[in-house]
PDB file of N, CA and C in Angstrom:
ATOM      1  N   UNK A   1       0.845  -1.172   0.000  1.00  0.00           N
ATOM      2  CA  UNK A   1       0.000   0.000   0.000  1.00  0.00           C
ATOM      3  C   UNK A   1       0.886   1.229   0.000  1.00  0.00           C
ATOM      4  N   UNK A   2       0.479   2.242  -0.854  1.00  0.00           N
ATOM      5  CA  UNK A   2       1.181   3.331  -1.186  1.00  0.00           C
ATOM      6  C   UNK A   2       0.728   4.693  -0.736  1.00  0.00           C
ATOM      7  N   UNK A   3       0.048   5.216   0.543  1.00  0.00           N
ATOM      8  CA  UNK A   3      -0.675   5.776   0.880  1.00  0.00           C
ATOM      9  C   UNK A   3      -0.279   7.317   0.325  1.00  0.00           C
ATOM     10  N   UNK A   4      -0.615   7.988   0.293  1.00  0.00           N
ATOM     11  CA  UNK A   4      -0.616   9.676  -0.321  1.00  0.00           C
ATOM     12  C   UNK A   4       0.689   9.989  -1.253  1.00  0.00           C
ATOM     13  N   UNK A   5       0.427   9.076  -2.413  1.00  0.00           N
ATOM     14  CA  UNK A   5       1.298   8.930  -3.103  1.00  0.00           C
ATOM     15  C   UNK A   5       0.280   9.382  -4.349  1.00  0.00           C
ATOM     16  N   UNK A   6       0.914   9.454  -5.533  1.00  0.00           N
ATOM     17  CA  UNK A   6       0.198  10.227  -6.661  1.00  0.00           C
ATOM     18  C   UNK A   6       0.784   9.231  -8.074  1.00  0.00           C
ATOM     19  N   UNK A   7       0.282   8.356  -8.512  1.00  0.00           N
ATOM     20  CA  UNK A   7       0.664   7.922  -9.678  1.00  0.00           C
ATOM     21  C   UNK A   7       1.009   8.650 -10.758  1.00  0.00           C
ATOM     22  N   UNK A   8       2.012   7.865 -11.625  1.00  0.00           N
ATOM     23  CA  UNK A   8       2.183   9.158 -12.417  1.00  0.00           C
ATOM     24  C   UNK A   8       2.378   8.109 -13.939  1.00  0.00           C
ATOM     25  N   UNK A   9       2.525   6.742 -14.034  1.00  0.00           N
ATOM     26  CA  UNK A   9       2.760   5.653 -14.744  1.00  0.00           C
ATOM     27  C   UNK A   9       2.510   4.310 -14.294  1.00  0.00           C
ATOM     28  N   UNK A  10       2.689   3.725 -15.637  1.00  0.00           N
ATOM     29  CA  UNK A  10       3.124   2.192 -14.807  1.00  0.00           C
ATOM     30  C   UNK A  10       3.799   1.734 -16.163  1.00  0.00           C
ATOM     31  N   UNK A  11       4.639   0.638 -16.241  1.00  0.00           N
ATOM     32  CA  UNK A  11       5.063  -0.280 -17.100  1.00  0.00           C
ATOM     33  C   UNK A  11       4.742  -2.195 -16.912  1.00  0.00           C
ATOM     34  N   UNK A  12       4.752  -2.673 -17.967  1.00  0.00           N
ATOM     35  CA  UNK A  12       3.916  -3.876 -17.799  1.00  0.00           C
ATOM     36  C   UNK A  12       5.856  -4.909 -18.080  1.00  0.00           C
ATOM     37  N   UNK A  13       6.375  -5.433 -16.928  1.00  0.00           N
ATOM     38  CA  UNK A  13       7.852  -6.042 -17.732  1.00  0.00           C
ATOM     39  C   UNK A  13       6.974  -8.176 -17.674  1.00  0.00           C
ATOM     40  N   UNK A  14       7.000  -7.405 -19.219  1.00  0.00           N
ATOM     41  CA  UNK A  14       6.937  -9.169 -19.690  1.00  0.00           C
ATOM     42  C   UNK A  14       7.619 -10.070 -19.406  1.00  0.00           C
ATOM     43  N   UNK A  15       9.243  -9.817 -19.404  1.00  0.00           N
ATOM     44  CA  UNK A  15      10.004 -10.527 -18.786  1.00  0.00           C
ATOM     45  C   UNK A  15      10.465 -11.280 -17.458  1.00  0.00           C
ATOM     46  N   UNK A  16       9.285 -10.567 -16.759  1.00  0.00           N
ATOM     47  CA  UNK A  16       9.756 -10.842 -15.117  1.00  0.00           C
ATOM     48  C   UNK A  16       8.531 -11.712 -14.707  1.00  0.00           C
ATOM     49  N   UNK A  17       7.521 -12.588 -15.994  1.00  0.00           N
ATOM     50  CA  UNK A  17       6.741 -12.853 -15.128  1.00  0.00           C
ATOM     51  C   UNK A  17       5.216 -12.182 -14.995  1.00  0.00           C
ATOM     52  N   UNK A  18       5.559 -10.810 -16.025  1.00  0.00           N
ATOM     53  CA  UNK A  18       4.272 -10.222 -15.960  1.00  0.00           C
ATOM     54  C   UNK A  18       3.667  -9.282 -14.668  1.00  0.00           C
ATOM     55  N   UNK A  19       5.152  -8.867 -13.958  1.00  0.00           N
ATOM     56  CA  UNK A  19       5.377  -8.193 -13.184  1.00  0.00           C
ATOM     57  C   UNK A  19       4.912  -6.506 -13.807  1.00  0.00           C
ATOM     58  N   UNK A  20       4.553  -5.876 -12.688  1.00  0.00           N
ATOM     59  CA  UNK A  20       4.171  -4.098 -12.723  1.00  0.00           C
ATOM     60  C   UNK A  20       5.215  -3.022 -12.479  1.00  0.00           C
ATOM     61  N   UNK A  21       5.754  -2.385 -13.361  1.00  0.00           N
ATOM     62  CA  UNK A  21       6.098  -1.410 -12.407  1.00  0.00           C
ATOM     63  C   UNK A  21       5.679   0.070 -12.088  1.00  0.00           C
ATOM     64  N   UNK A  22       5.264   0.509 -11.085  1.00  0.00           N
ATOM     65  CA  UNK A  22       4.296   1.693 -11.055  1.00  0.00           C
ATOM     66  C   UNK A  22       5.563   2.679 -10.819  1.00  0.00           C
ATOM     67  N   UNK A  23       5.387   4.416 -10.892  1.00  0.00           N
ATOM     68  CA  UNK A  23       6.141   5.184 -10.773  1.00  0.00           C
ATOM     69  C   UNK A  23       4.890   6.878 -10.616  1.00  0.00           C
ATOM     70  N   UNK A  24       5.603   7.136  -9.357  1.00  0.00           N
ATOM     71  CA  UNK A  24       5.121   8.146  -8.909  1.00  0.00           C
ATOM     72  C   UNK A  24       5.334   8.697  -9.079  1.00  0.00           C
ATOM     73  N   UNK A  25       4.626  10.329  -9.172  1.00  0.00           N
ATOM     74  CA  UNK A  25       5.673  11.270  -9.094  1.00  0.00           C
ATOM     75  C   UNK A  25       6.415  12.184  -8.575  1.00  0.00           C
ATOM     76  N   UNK A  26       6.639  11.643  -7.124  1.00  0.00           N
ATOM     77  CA  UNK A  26       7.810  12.423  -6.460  1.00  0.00           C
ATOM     78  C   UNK A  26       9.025  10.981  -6.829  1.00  0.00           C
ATOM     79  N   UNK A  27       8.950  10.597  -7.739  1.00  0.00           N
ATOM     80  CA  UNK A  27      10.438  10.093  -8.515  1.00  0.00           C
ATOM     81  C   UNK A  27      10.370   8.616  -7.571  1.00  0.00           C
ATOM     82  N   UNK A  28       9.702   8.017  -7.191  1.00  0.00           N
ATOM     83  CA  UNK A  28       9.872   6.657  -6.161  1.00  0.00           C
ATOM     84  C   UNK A  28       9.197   5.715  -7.233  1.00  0.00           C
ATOM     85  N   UNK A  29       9.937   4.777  -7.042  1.00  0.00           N
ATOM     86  CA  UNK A  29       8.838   3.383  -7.721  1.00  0.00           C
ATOM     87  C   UNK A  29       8.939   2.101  -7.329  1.00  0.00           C
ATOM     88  N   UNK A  30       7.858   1.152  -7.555  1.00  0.00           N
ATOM     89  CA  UNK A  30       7.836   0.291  -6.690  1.00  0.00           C
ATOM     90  C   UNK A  30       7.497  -0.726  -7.938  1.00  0.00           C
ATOM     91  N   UNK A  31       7.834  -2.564  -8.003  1.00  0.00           N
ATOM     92  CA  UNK A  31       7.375  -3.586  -8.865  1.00  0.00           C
ATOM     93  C   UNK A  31       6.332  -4.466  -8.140  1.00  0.00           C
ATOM     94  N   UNK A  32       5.447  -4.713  -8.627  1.00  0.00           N
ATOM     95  CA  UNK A  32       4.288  -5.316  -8.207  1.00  0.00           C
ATOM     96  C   UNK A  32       4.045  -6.938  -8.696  1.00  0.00           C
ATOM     97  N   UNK A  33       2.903  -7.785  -8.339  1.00  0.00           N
ATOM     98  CA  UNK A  33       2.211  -9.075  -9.670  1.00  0.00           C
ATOM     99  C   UNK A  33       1.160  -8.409  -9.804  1.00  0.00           C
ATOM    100  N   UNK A  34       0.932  -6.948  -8.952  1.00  0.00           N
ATOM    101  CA  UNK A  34      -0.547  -7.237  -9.162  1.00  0.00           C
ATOM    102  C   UNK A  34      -0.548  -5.571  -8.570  1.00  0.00           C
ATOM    103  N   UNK A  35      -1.553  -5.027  -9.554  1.00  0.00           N
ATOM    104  CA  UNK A  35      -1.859  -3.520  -9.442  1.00  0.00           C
ATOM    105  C   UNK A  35      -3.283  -3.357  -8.990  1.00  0.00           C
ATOM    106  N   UNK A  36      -3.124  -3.199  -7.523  1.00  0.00           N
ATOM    107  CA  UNK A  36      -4.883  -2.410  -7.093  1.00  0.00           C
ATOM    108  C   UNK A  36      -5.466  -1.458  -6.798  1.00  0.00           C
ATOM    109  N   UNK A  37      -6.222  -0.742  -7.635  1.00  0.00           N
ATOM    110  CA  UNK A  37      -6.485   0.621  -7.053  1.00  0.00           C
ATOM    111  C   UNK A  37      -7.830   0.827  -6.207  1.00  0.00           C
ATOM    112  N   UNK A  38      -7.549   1.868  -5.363  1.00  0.00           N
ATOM    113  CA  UNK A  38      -8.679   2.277  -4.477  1.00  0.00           C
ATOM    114  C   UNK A  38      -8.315   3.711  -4.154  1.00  0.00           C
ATOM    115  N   UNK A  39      -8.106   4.543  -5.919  1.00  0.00           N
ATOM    116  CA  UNK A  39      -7.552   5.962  -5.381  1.00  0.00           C
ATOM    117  C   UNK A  39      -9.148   6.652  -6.235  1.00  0.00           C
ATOM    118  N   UNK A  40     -10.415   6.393  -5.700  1.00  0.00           N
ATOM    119  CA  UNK A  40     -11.477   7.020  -6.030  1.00  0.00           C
ATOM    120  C   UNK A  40     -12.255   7.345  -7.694  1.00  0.00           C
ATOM    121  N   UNK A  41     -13.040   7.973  -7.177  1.00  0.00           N
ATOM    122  CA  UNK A  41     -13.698   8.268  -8.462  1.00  0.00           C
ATOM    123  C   UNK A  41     -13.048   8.735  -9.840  1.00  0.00           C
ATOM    124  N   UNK A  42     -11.935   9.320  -9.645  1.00  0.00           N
ATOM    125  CA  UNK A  42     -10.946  10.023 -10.974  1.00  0.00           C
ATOM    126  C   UNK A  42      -9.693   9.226 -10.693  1.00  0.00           C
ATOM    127  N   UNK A  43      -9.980   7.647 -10.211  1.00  0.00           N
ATOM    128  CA  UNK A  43      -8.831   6.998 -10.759  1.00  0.00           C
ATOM    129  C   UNK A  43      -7.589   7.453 -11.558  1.00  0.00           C
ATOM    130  N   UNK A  44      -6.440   7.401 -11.350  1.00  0.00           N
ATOM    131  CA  UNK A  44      -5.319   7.309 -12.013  1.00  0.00           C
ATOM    132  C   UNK A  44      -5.168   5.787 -12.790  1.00  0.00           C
ATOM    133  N   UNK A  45      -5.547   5.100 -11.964  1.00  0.00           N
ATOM    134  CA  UNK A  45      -5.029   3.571 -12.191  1.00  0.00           C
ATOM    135  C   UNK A  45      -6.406   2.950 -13.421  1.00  0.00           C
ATOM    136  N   UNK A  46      -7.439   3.803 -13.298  1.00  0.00           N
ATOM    137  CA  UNK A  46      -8.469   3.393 -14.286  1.00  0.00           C
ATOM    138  C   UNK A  46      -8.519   3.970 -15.725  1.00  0.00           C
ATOM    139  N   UNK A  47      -7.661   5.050 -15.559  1.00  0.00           N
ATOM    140  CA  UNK A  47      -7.426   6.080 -17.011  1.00  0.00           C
ATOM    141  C   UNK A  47      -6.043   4.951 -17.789  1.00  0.00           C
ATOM    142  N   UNK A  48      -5.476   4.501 -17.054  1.00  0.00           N
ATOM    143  CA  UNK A  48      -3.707   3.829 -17.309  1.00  0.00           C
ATOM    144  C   UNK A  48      -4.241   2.417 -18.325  1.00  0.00           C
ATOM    145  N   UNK A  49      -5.179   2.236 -17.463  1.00  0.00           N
ATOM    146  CA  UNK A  49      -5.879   0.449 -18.009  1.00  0.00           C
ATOM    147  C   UNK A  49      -6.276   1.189 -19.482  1.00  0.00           C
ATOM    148  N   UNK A  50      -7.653   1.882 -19.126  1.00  0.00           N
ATOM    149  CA  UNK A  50      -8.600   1.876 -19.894  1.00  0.00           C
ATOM    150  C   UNK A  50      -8.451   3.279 -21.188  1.00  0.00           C
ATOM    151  N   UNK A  51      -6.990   3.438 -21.037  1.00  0.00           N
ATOM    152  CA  UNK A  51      -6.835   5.099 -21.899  1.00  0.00           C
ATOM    153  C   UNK A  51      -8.037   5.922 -21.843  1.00  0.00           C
ATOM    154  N   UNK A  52      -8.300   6.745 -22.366  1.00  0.00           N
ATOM    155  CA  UNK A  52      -8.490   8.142 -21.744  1.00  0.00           C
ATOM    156  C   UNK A  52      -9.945   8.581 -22.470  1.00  0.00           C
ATOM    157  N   UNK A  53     -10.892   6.893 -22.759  1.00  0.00           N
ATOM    158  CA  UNK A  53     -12.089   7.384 -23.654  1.00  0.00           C
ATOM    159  C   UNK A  53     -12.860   7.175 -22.641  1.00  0.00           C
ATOM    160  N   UNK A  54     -14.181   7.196 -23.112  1.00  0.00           N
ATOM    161  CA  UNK A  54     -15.283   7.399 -22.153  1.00  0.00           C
ATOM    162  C   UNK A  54     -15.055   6.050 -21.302  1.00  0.00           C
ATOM    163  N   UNK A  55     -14.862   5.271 -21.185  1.00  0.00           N
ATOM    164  CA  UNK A  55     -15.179   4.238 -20.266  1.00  0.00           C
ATOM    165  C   UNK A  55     -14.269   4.189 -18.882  1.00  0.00           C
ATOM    166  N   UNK A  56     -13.192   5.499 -19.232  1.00  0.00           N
ATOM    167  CA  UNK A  56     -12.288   5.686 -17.945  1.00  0.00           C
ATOM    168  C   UNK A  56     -12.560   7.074 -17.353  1.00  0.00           C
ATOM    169  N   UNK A  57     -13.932   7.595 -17.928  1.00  0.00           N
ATOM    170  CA  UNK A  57     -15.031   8.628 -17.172  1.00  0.00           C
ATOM    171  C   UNK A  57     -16.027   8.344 -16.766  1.00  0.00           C
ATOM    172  N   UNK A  58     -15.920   8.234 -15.017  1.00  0.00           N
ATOM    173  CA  UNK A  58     -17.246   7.805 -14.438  1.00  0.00           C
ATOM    174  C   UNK A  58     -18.449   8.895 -15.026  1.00  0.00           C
ATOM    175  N   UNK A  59     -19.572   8.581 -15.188  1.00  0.00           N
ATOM    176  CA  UNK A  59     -20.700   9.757 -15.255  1.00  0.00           C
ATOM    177  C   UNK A  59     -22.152   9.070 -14.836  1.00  0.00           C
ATOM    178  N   UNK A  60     -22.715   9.747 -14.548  1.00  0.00           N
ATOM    179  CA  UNK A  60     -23.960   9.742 -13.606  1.00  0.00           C
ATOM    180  C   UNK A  60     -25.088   9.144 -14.701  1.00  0.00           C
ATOM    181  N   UNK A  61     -25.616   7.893 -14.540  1.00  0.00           N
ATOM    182  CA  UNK A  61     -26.603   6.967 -15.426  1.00  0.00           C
ATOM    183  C   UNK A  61     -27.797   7.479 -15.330  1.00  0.00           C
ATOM    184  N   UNK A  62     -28.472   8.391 -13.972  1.00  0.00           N
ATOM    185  CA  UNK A  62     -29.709   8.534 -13.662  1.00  0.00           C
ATOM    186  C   UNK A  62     -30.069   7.460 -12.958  1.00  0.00           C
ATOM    187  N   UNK A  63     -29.543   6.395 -12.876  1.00  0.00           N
ATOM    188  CA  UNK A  63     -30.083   5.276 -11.844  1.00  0.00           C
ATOM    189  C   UNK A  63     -29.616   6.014 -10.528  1.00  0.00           C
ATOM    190  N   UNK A  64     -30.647   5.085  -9.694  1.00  0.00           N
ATOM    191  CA  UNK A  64     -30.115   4.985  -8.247  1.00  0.00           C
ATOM    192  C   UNK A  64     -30.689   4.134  -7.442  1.00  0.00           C
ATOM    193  N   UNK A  65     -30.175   3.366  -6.206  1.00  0.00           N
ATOM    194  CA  UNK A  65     -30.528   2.077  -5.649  1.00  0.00           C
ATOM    195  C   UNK A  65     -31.020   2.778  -4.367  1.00  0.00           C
ATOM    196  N   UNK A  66     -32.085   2.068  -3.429  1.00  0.00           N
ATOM    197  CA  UNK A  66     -32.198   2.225  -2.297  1.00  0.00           C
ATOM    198  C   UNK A  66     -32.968   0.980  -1.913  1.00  0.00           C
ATOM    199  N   UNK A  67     -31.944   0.482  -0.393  1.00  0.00           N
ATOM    200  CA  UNK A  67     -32.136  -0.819  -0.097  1.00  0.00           C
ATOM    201  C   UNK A  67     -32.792  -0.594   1.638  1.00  0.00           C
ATOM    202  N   UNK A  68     -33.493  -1.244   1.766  1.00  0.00           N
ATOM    203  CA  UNK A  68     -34.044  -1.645   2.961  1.00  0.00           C
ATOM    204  C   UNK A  68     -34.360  -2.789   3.626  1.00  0.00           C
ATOM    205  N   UNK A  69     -34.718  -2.905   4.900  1.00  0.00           N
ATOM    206  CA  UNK A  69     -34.930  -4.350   5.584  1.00  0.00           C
ATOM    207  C   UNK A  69     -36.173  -4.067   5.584  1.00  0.00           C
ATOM    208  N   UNK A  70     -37.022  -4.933   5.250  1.00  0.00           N
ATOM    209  CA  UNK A  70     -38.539  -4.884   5.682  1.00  0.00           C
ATOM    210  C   UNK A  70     -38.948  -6.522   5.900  1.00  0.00           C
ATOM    211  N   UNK A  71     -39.833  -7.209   6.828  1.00  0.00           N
ATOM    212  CA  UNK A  71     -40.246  -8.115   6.643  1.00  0.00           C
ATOM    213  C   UNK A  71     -40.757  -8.396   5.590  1.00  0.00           C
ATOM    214  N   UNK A  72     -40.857  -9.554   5.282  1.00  0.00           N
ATOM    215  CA  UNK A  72     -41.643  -9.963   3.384  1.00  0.00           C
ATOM    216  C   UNK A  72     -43.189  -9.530   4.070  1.00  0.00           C
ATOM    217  N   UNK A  73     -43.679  -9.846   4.580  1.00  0.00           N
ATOM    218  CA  UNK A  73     -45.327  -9.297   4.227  1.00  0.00           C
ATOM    219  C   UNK A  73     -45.395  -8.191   4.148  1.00  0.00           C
ATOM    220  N   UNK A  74     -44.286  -7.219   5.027  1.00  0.00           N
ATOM    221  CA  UNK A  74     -45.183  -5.496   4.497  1.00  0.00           C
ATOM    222  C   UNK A  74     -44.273  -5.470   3.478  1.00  0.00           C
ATOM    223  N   UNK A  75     -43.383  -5.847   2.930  1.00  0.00           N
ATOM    224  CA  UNK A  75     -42.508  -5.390   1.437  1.00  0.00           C
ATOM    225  C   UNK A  75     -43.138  -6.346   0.703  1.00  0.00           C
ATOM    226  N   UNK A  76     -44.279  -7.221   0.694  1.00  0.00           N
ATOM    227  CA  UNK A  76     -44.975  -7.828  -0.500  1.00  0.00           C
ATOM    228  C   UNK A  76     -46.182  -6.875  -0.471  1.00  0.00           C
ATOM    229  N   UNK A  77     -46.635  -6.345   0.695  1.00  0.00           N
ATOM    230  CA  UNK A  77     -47.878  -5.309   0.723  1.00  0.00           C
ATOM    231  C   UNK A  77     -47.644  -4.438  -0.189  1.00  0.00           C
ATOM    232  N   UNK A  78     -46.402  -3.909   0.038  1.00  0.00           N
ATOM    233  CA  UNK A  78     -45.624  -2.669  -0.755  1.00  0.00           C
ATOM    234  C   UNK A  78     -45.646  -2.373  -2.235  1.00  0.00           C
ATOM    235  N   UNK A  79     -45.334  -3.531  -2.533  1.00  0.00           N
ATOM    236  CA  UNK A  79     -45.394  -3.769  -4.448  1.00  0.00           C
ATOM    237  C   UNK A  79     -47.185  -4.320  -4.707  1.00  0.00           C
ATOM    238  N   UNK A  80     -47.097  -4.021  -6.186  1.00  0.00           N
ATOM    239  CA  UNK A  80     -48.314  -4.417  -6.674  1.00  0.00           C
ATOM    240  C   UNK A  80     -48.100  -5.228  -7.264  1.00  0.00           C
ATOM    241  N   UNK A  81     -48.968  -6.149  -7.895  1.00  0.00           N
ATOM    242  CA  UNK A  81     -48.641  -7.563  -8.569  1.00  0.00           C
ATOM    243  C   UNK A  81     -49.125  -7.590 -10.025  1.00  0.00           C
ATOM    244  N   UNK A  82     -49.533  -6.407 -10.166  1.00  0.00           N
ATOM    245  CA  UNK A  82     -49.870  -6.315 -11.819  1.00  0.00           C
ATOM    246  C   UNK A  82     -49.120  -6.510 -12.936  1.00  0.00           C
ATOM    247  N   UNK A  83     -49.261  -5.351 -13.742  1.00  0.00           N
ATOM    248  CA  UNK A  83     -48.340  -5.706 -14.985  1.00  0.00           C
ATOM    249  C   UNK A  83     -47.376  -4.437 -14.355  1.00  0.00           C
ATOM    250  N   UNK A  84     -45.907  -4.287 -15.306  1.00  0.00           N
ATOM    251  CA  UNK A  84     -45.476  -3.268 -15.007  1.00  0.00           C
ATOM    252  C   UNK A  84     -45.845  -1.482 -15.709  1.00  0.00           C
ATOM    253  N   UNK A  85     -46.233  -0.875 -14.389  1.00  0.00           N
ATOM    254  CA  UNK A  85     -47.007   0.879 -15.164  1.00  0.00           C
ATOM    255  C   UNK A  85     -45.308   1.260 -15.479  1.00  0.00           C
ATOM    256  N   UNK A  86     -45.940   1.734 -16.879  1.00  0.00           N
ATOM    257  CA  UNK A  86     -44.497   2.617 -17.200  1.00  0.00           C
ATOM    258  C   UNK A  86     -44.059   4.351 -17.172  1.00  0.00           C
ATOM    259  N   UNK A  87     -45.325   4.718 -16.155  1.00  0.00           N
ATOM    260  CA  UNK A  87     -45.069   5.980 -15.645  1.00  0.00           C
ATOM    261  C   UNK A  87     -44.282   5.926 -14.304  1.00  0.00           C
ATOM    262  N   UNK A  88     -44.543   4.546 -13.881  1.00  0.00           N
ATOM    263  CA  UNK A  88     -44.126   4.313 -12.105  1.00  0.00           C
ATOM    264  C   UNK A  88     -42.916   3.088 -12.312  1.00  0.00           C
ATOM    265  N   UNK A  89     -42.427   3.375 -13.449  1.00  0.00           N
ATOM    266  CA  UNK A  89     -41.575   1.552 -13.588  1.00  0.00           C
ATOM    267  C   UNK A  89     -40.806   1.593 -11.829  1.00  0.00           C
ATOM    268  N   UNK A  90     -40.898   0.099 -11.622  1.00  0.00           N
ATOM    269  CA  UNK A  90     -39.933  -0.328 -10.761  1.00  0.00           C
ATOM    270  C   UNK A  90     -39.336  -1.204 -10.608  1.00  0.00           C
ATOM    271  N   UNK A  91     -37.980  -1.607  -9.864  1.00  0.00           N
ATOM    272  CA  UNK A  91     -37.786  -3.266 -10.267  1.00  0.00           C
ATOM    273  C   UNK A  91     -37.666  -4.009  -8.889  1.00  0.00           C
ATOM    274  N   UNK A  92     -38.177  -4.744  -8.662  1.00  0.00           N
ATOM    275  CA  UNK A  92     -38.157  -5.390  -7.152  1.00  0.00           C
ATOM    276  C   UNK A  92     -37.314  -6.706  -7.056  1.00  0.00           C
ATOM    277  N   UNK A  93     -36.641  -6.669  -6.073  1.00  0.00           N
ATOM    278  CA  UNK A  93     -35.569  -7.972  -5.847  1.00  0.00           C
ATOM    279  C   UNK A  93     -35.757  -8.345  -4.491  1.00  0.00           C
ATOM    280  N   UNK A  94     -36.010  -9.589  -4.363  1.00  0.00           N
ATOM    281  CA  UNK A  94     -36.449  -9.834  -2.751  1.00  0.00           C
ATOM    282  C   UNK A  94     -34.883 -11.378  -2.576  1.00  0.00           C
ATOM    283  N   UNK A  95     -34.359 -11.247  -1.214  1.00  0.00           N
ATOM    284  CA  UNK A  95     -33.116 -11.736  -1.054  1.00  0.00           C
ATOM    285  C   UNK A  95     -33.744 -12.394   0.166  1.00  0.00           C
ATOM    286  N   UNK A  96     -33.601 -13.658   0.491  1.00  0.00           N
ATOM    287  CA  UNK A  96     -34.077 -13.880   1.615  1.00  0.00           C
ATOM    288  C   UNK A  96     -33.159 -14.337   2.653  1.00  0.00           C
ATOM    289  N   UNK A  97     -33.668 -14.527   4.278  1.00  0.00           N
ATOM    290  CA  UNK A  97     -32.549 -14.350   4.650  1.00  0.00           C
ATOM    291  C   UNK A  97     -31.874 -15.840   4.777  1.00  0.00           C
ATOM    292  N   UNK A  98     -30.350 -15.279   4.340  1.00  0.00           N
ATOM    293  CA  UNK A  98     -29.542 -16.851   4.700  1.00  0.00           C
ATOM    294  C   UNK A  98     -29.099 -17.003   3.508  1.00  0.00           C
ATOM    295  N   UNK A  99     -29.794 -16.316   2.588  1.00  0.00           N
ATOM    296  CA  UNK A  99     -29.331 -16.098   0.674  1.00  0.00           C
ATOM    297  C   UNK A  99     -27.771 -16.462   0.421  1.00  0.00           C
ATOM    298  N   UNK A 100     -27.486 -17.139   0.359  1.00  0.00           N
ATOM    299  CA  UNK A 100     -26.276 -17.131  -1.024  1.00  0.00           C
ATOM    300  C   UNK A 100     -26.284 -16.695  -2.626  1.00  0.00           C
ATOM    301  N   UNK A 101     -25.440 -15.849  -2.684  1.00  0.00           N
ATOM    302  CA  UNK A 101     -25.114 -15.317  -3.781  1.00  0.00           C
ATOM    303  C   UNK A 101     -24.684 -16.503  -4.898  1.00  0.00           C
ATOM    304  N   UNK A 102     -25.039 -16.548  -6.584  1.00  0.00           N
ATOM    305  CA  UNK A 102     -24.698 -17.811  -7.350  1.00  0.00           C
ATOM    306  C   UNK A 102     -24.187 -16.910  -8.469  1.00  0.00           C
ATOM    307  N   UNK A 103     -23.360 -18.138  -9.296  1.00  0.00           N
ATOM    308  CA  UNK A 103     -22.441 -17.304 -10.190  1.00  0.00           C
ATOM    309  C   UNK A 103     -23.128 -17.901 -11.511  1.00  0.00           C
TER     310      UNK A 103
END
């Protein structure tokens, strides 16, 4: 972990294995197997992968999630069972408890 450090590159050495080498820029660098980023929304490390077109610019979809605990009878009260209105679309996902996730 490279804490308040500022990327500034990386190089990919084929030769070593498929080893990383990242380079900052106050002039320090470090070789990696494995490059992880968790430097936020304007990634450095996501522009490096993905060059510099839209897919390495986060932007706002208009979606948005909001999750709650409710017992199933008042969150089955909650939804209607009709068809779907497409002035009110919604999408409902019910997880129950003890759920495992499947791939």
């Amino acid at each position: 972990m490279h804490a308040s450090k500022k990327l500034d590159r990386t190089d990919r050495n084929t030769d070593a294995g498929s080893s990383v080498k990242i380079y900052f820029t106050d002039g320090t660098t470090h070789e990696c197997d494995i490059l992880i980023s968790d430097d936020g929304i304007h990634s450095a490390v996501r522009k490096i992968i993905l060059g510099n077109g839209p897919a390495a610019s986060p932007r706002n979809t208009g979606m948005w999630l909001v999750m709650t605990l409710q017992p199933y009878a008042e969150a089955q009260a909650s939804t209607d069972n009709g068809l779907v209105n497409s002035e009110d679309a919604r999408e409902y996902s019910w997880i129950q408890a003890g759920a495992r996730a499947s791939s």
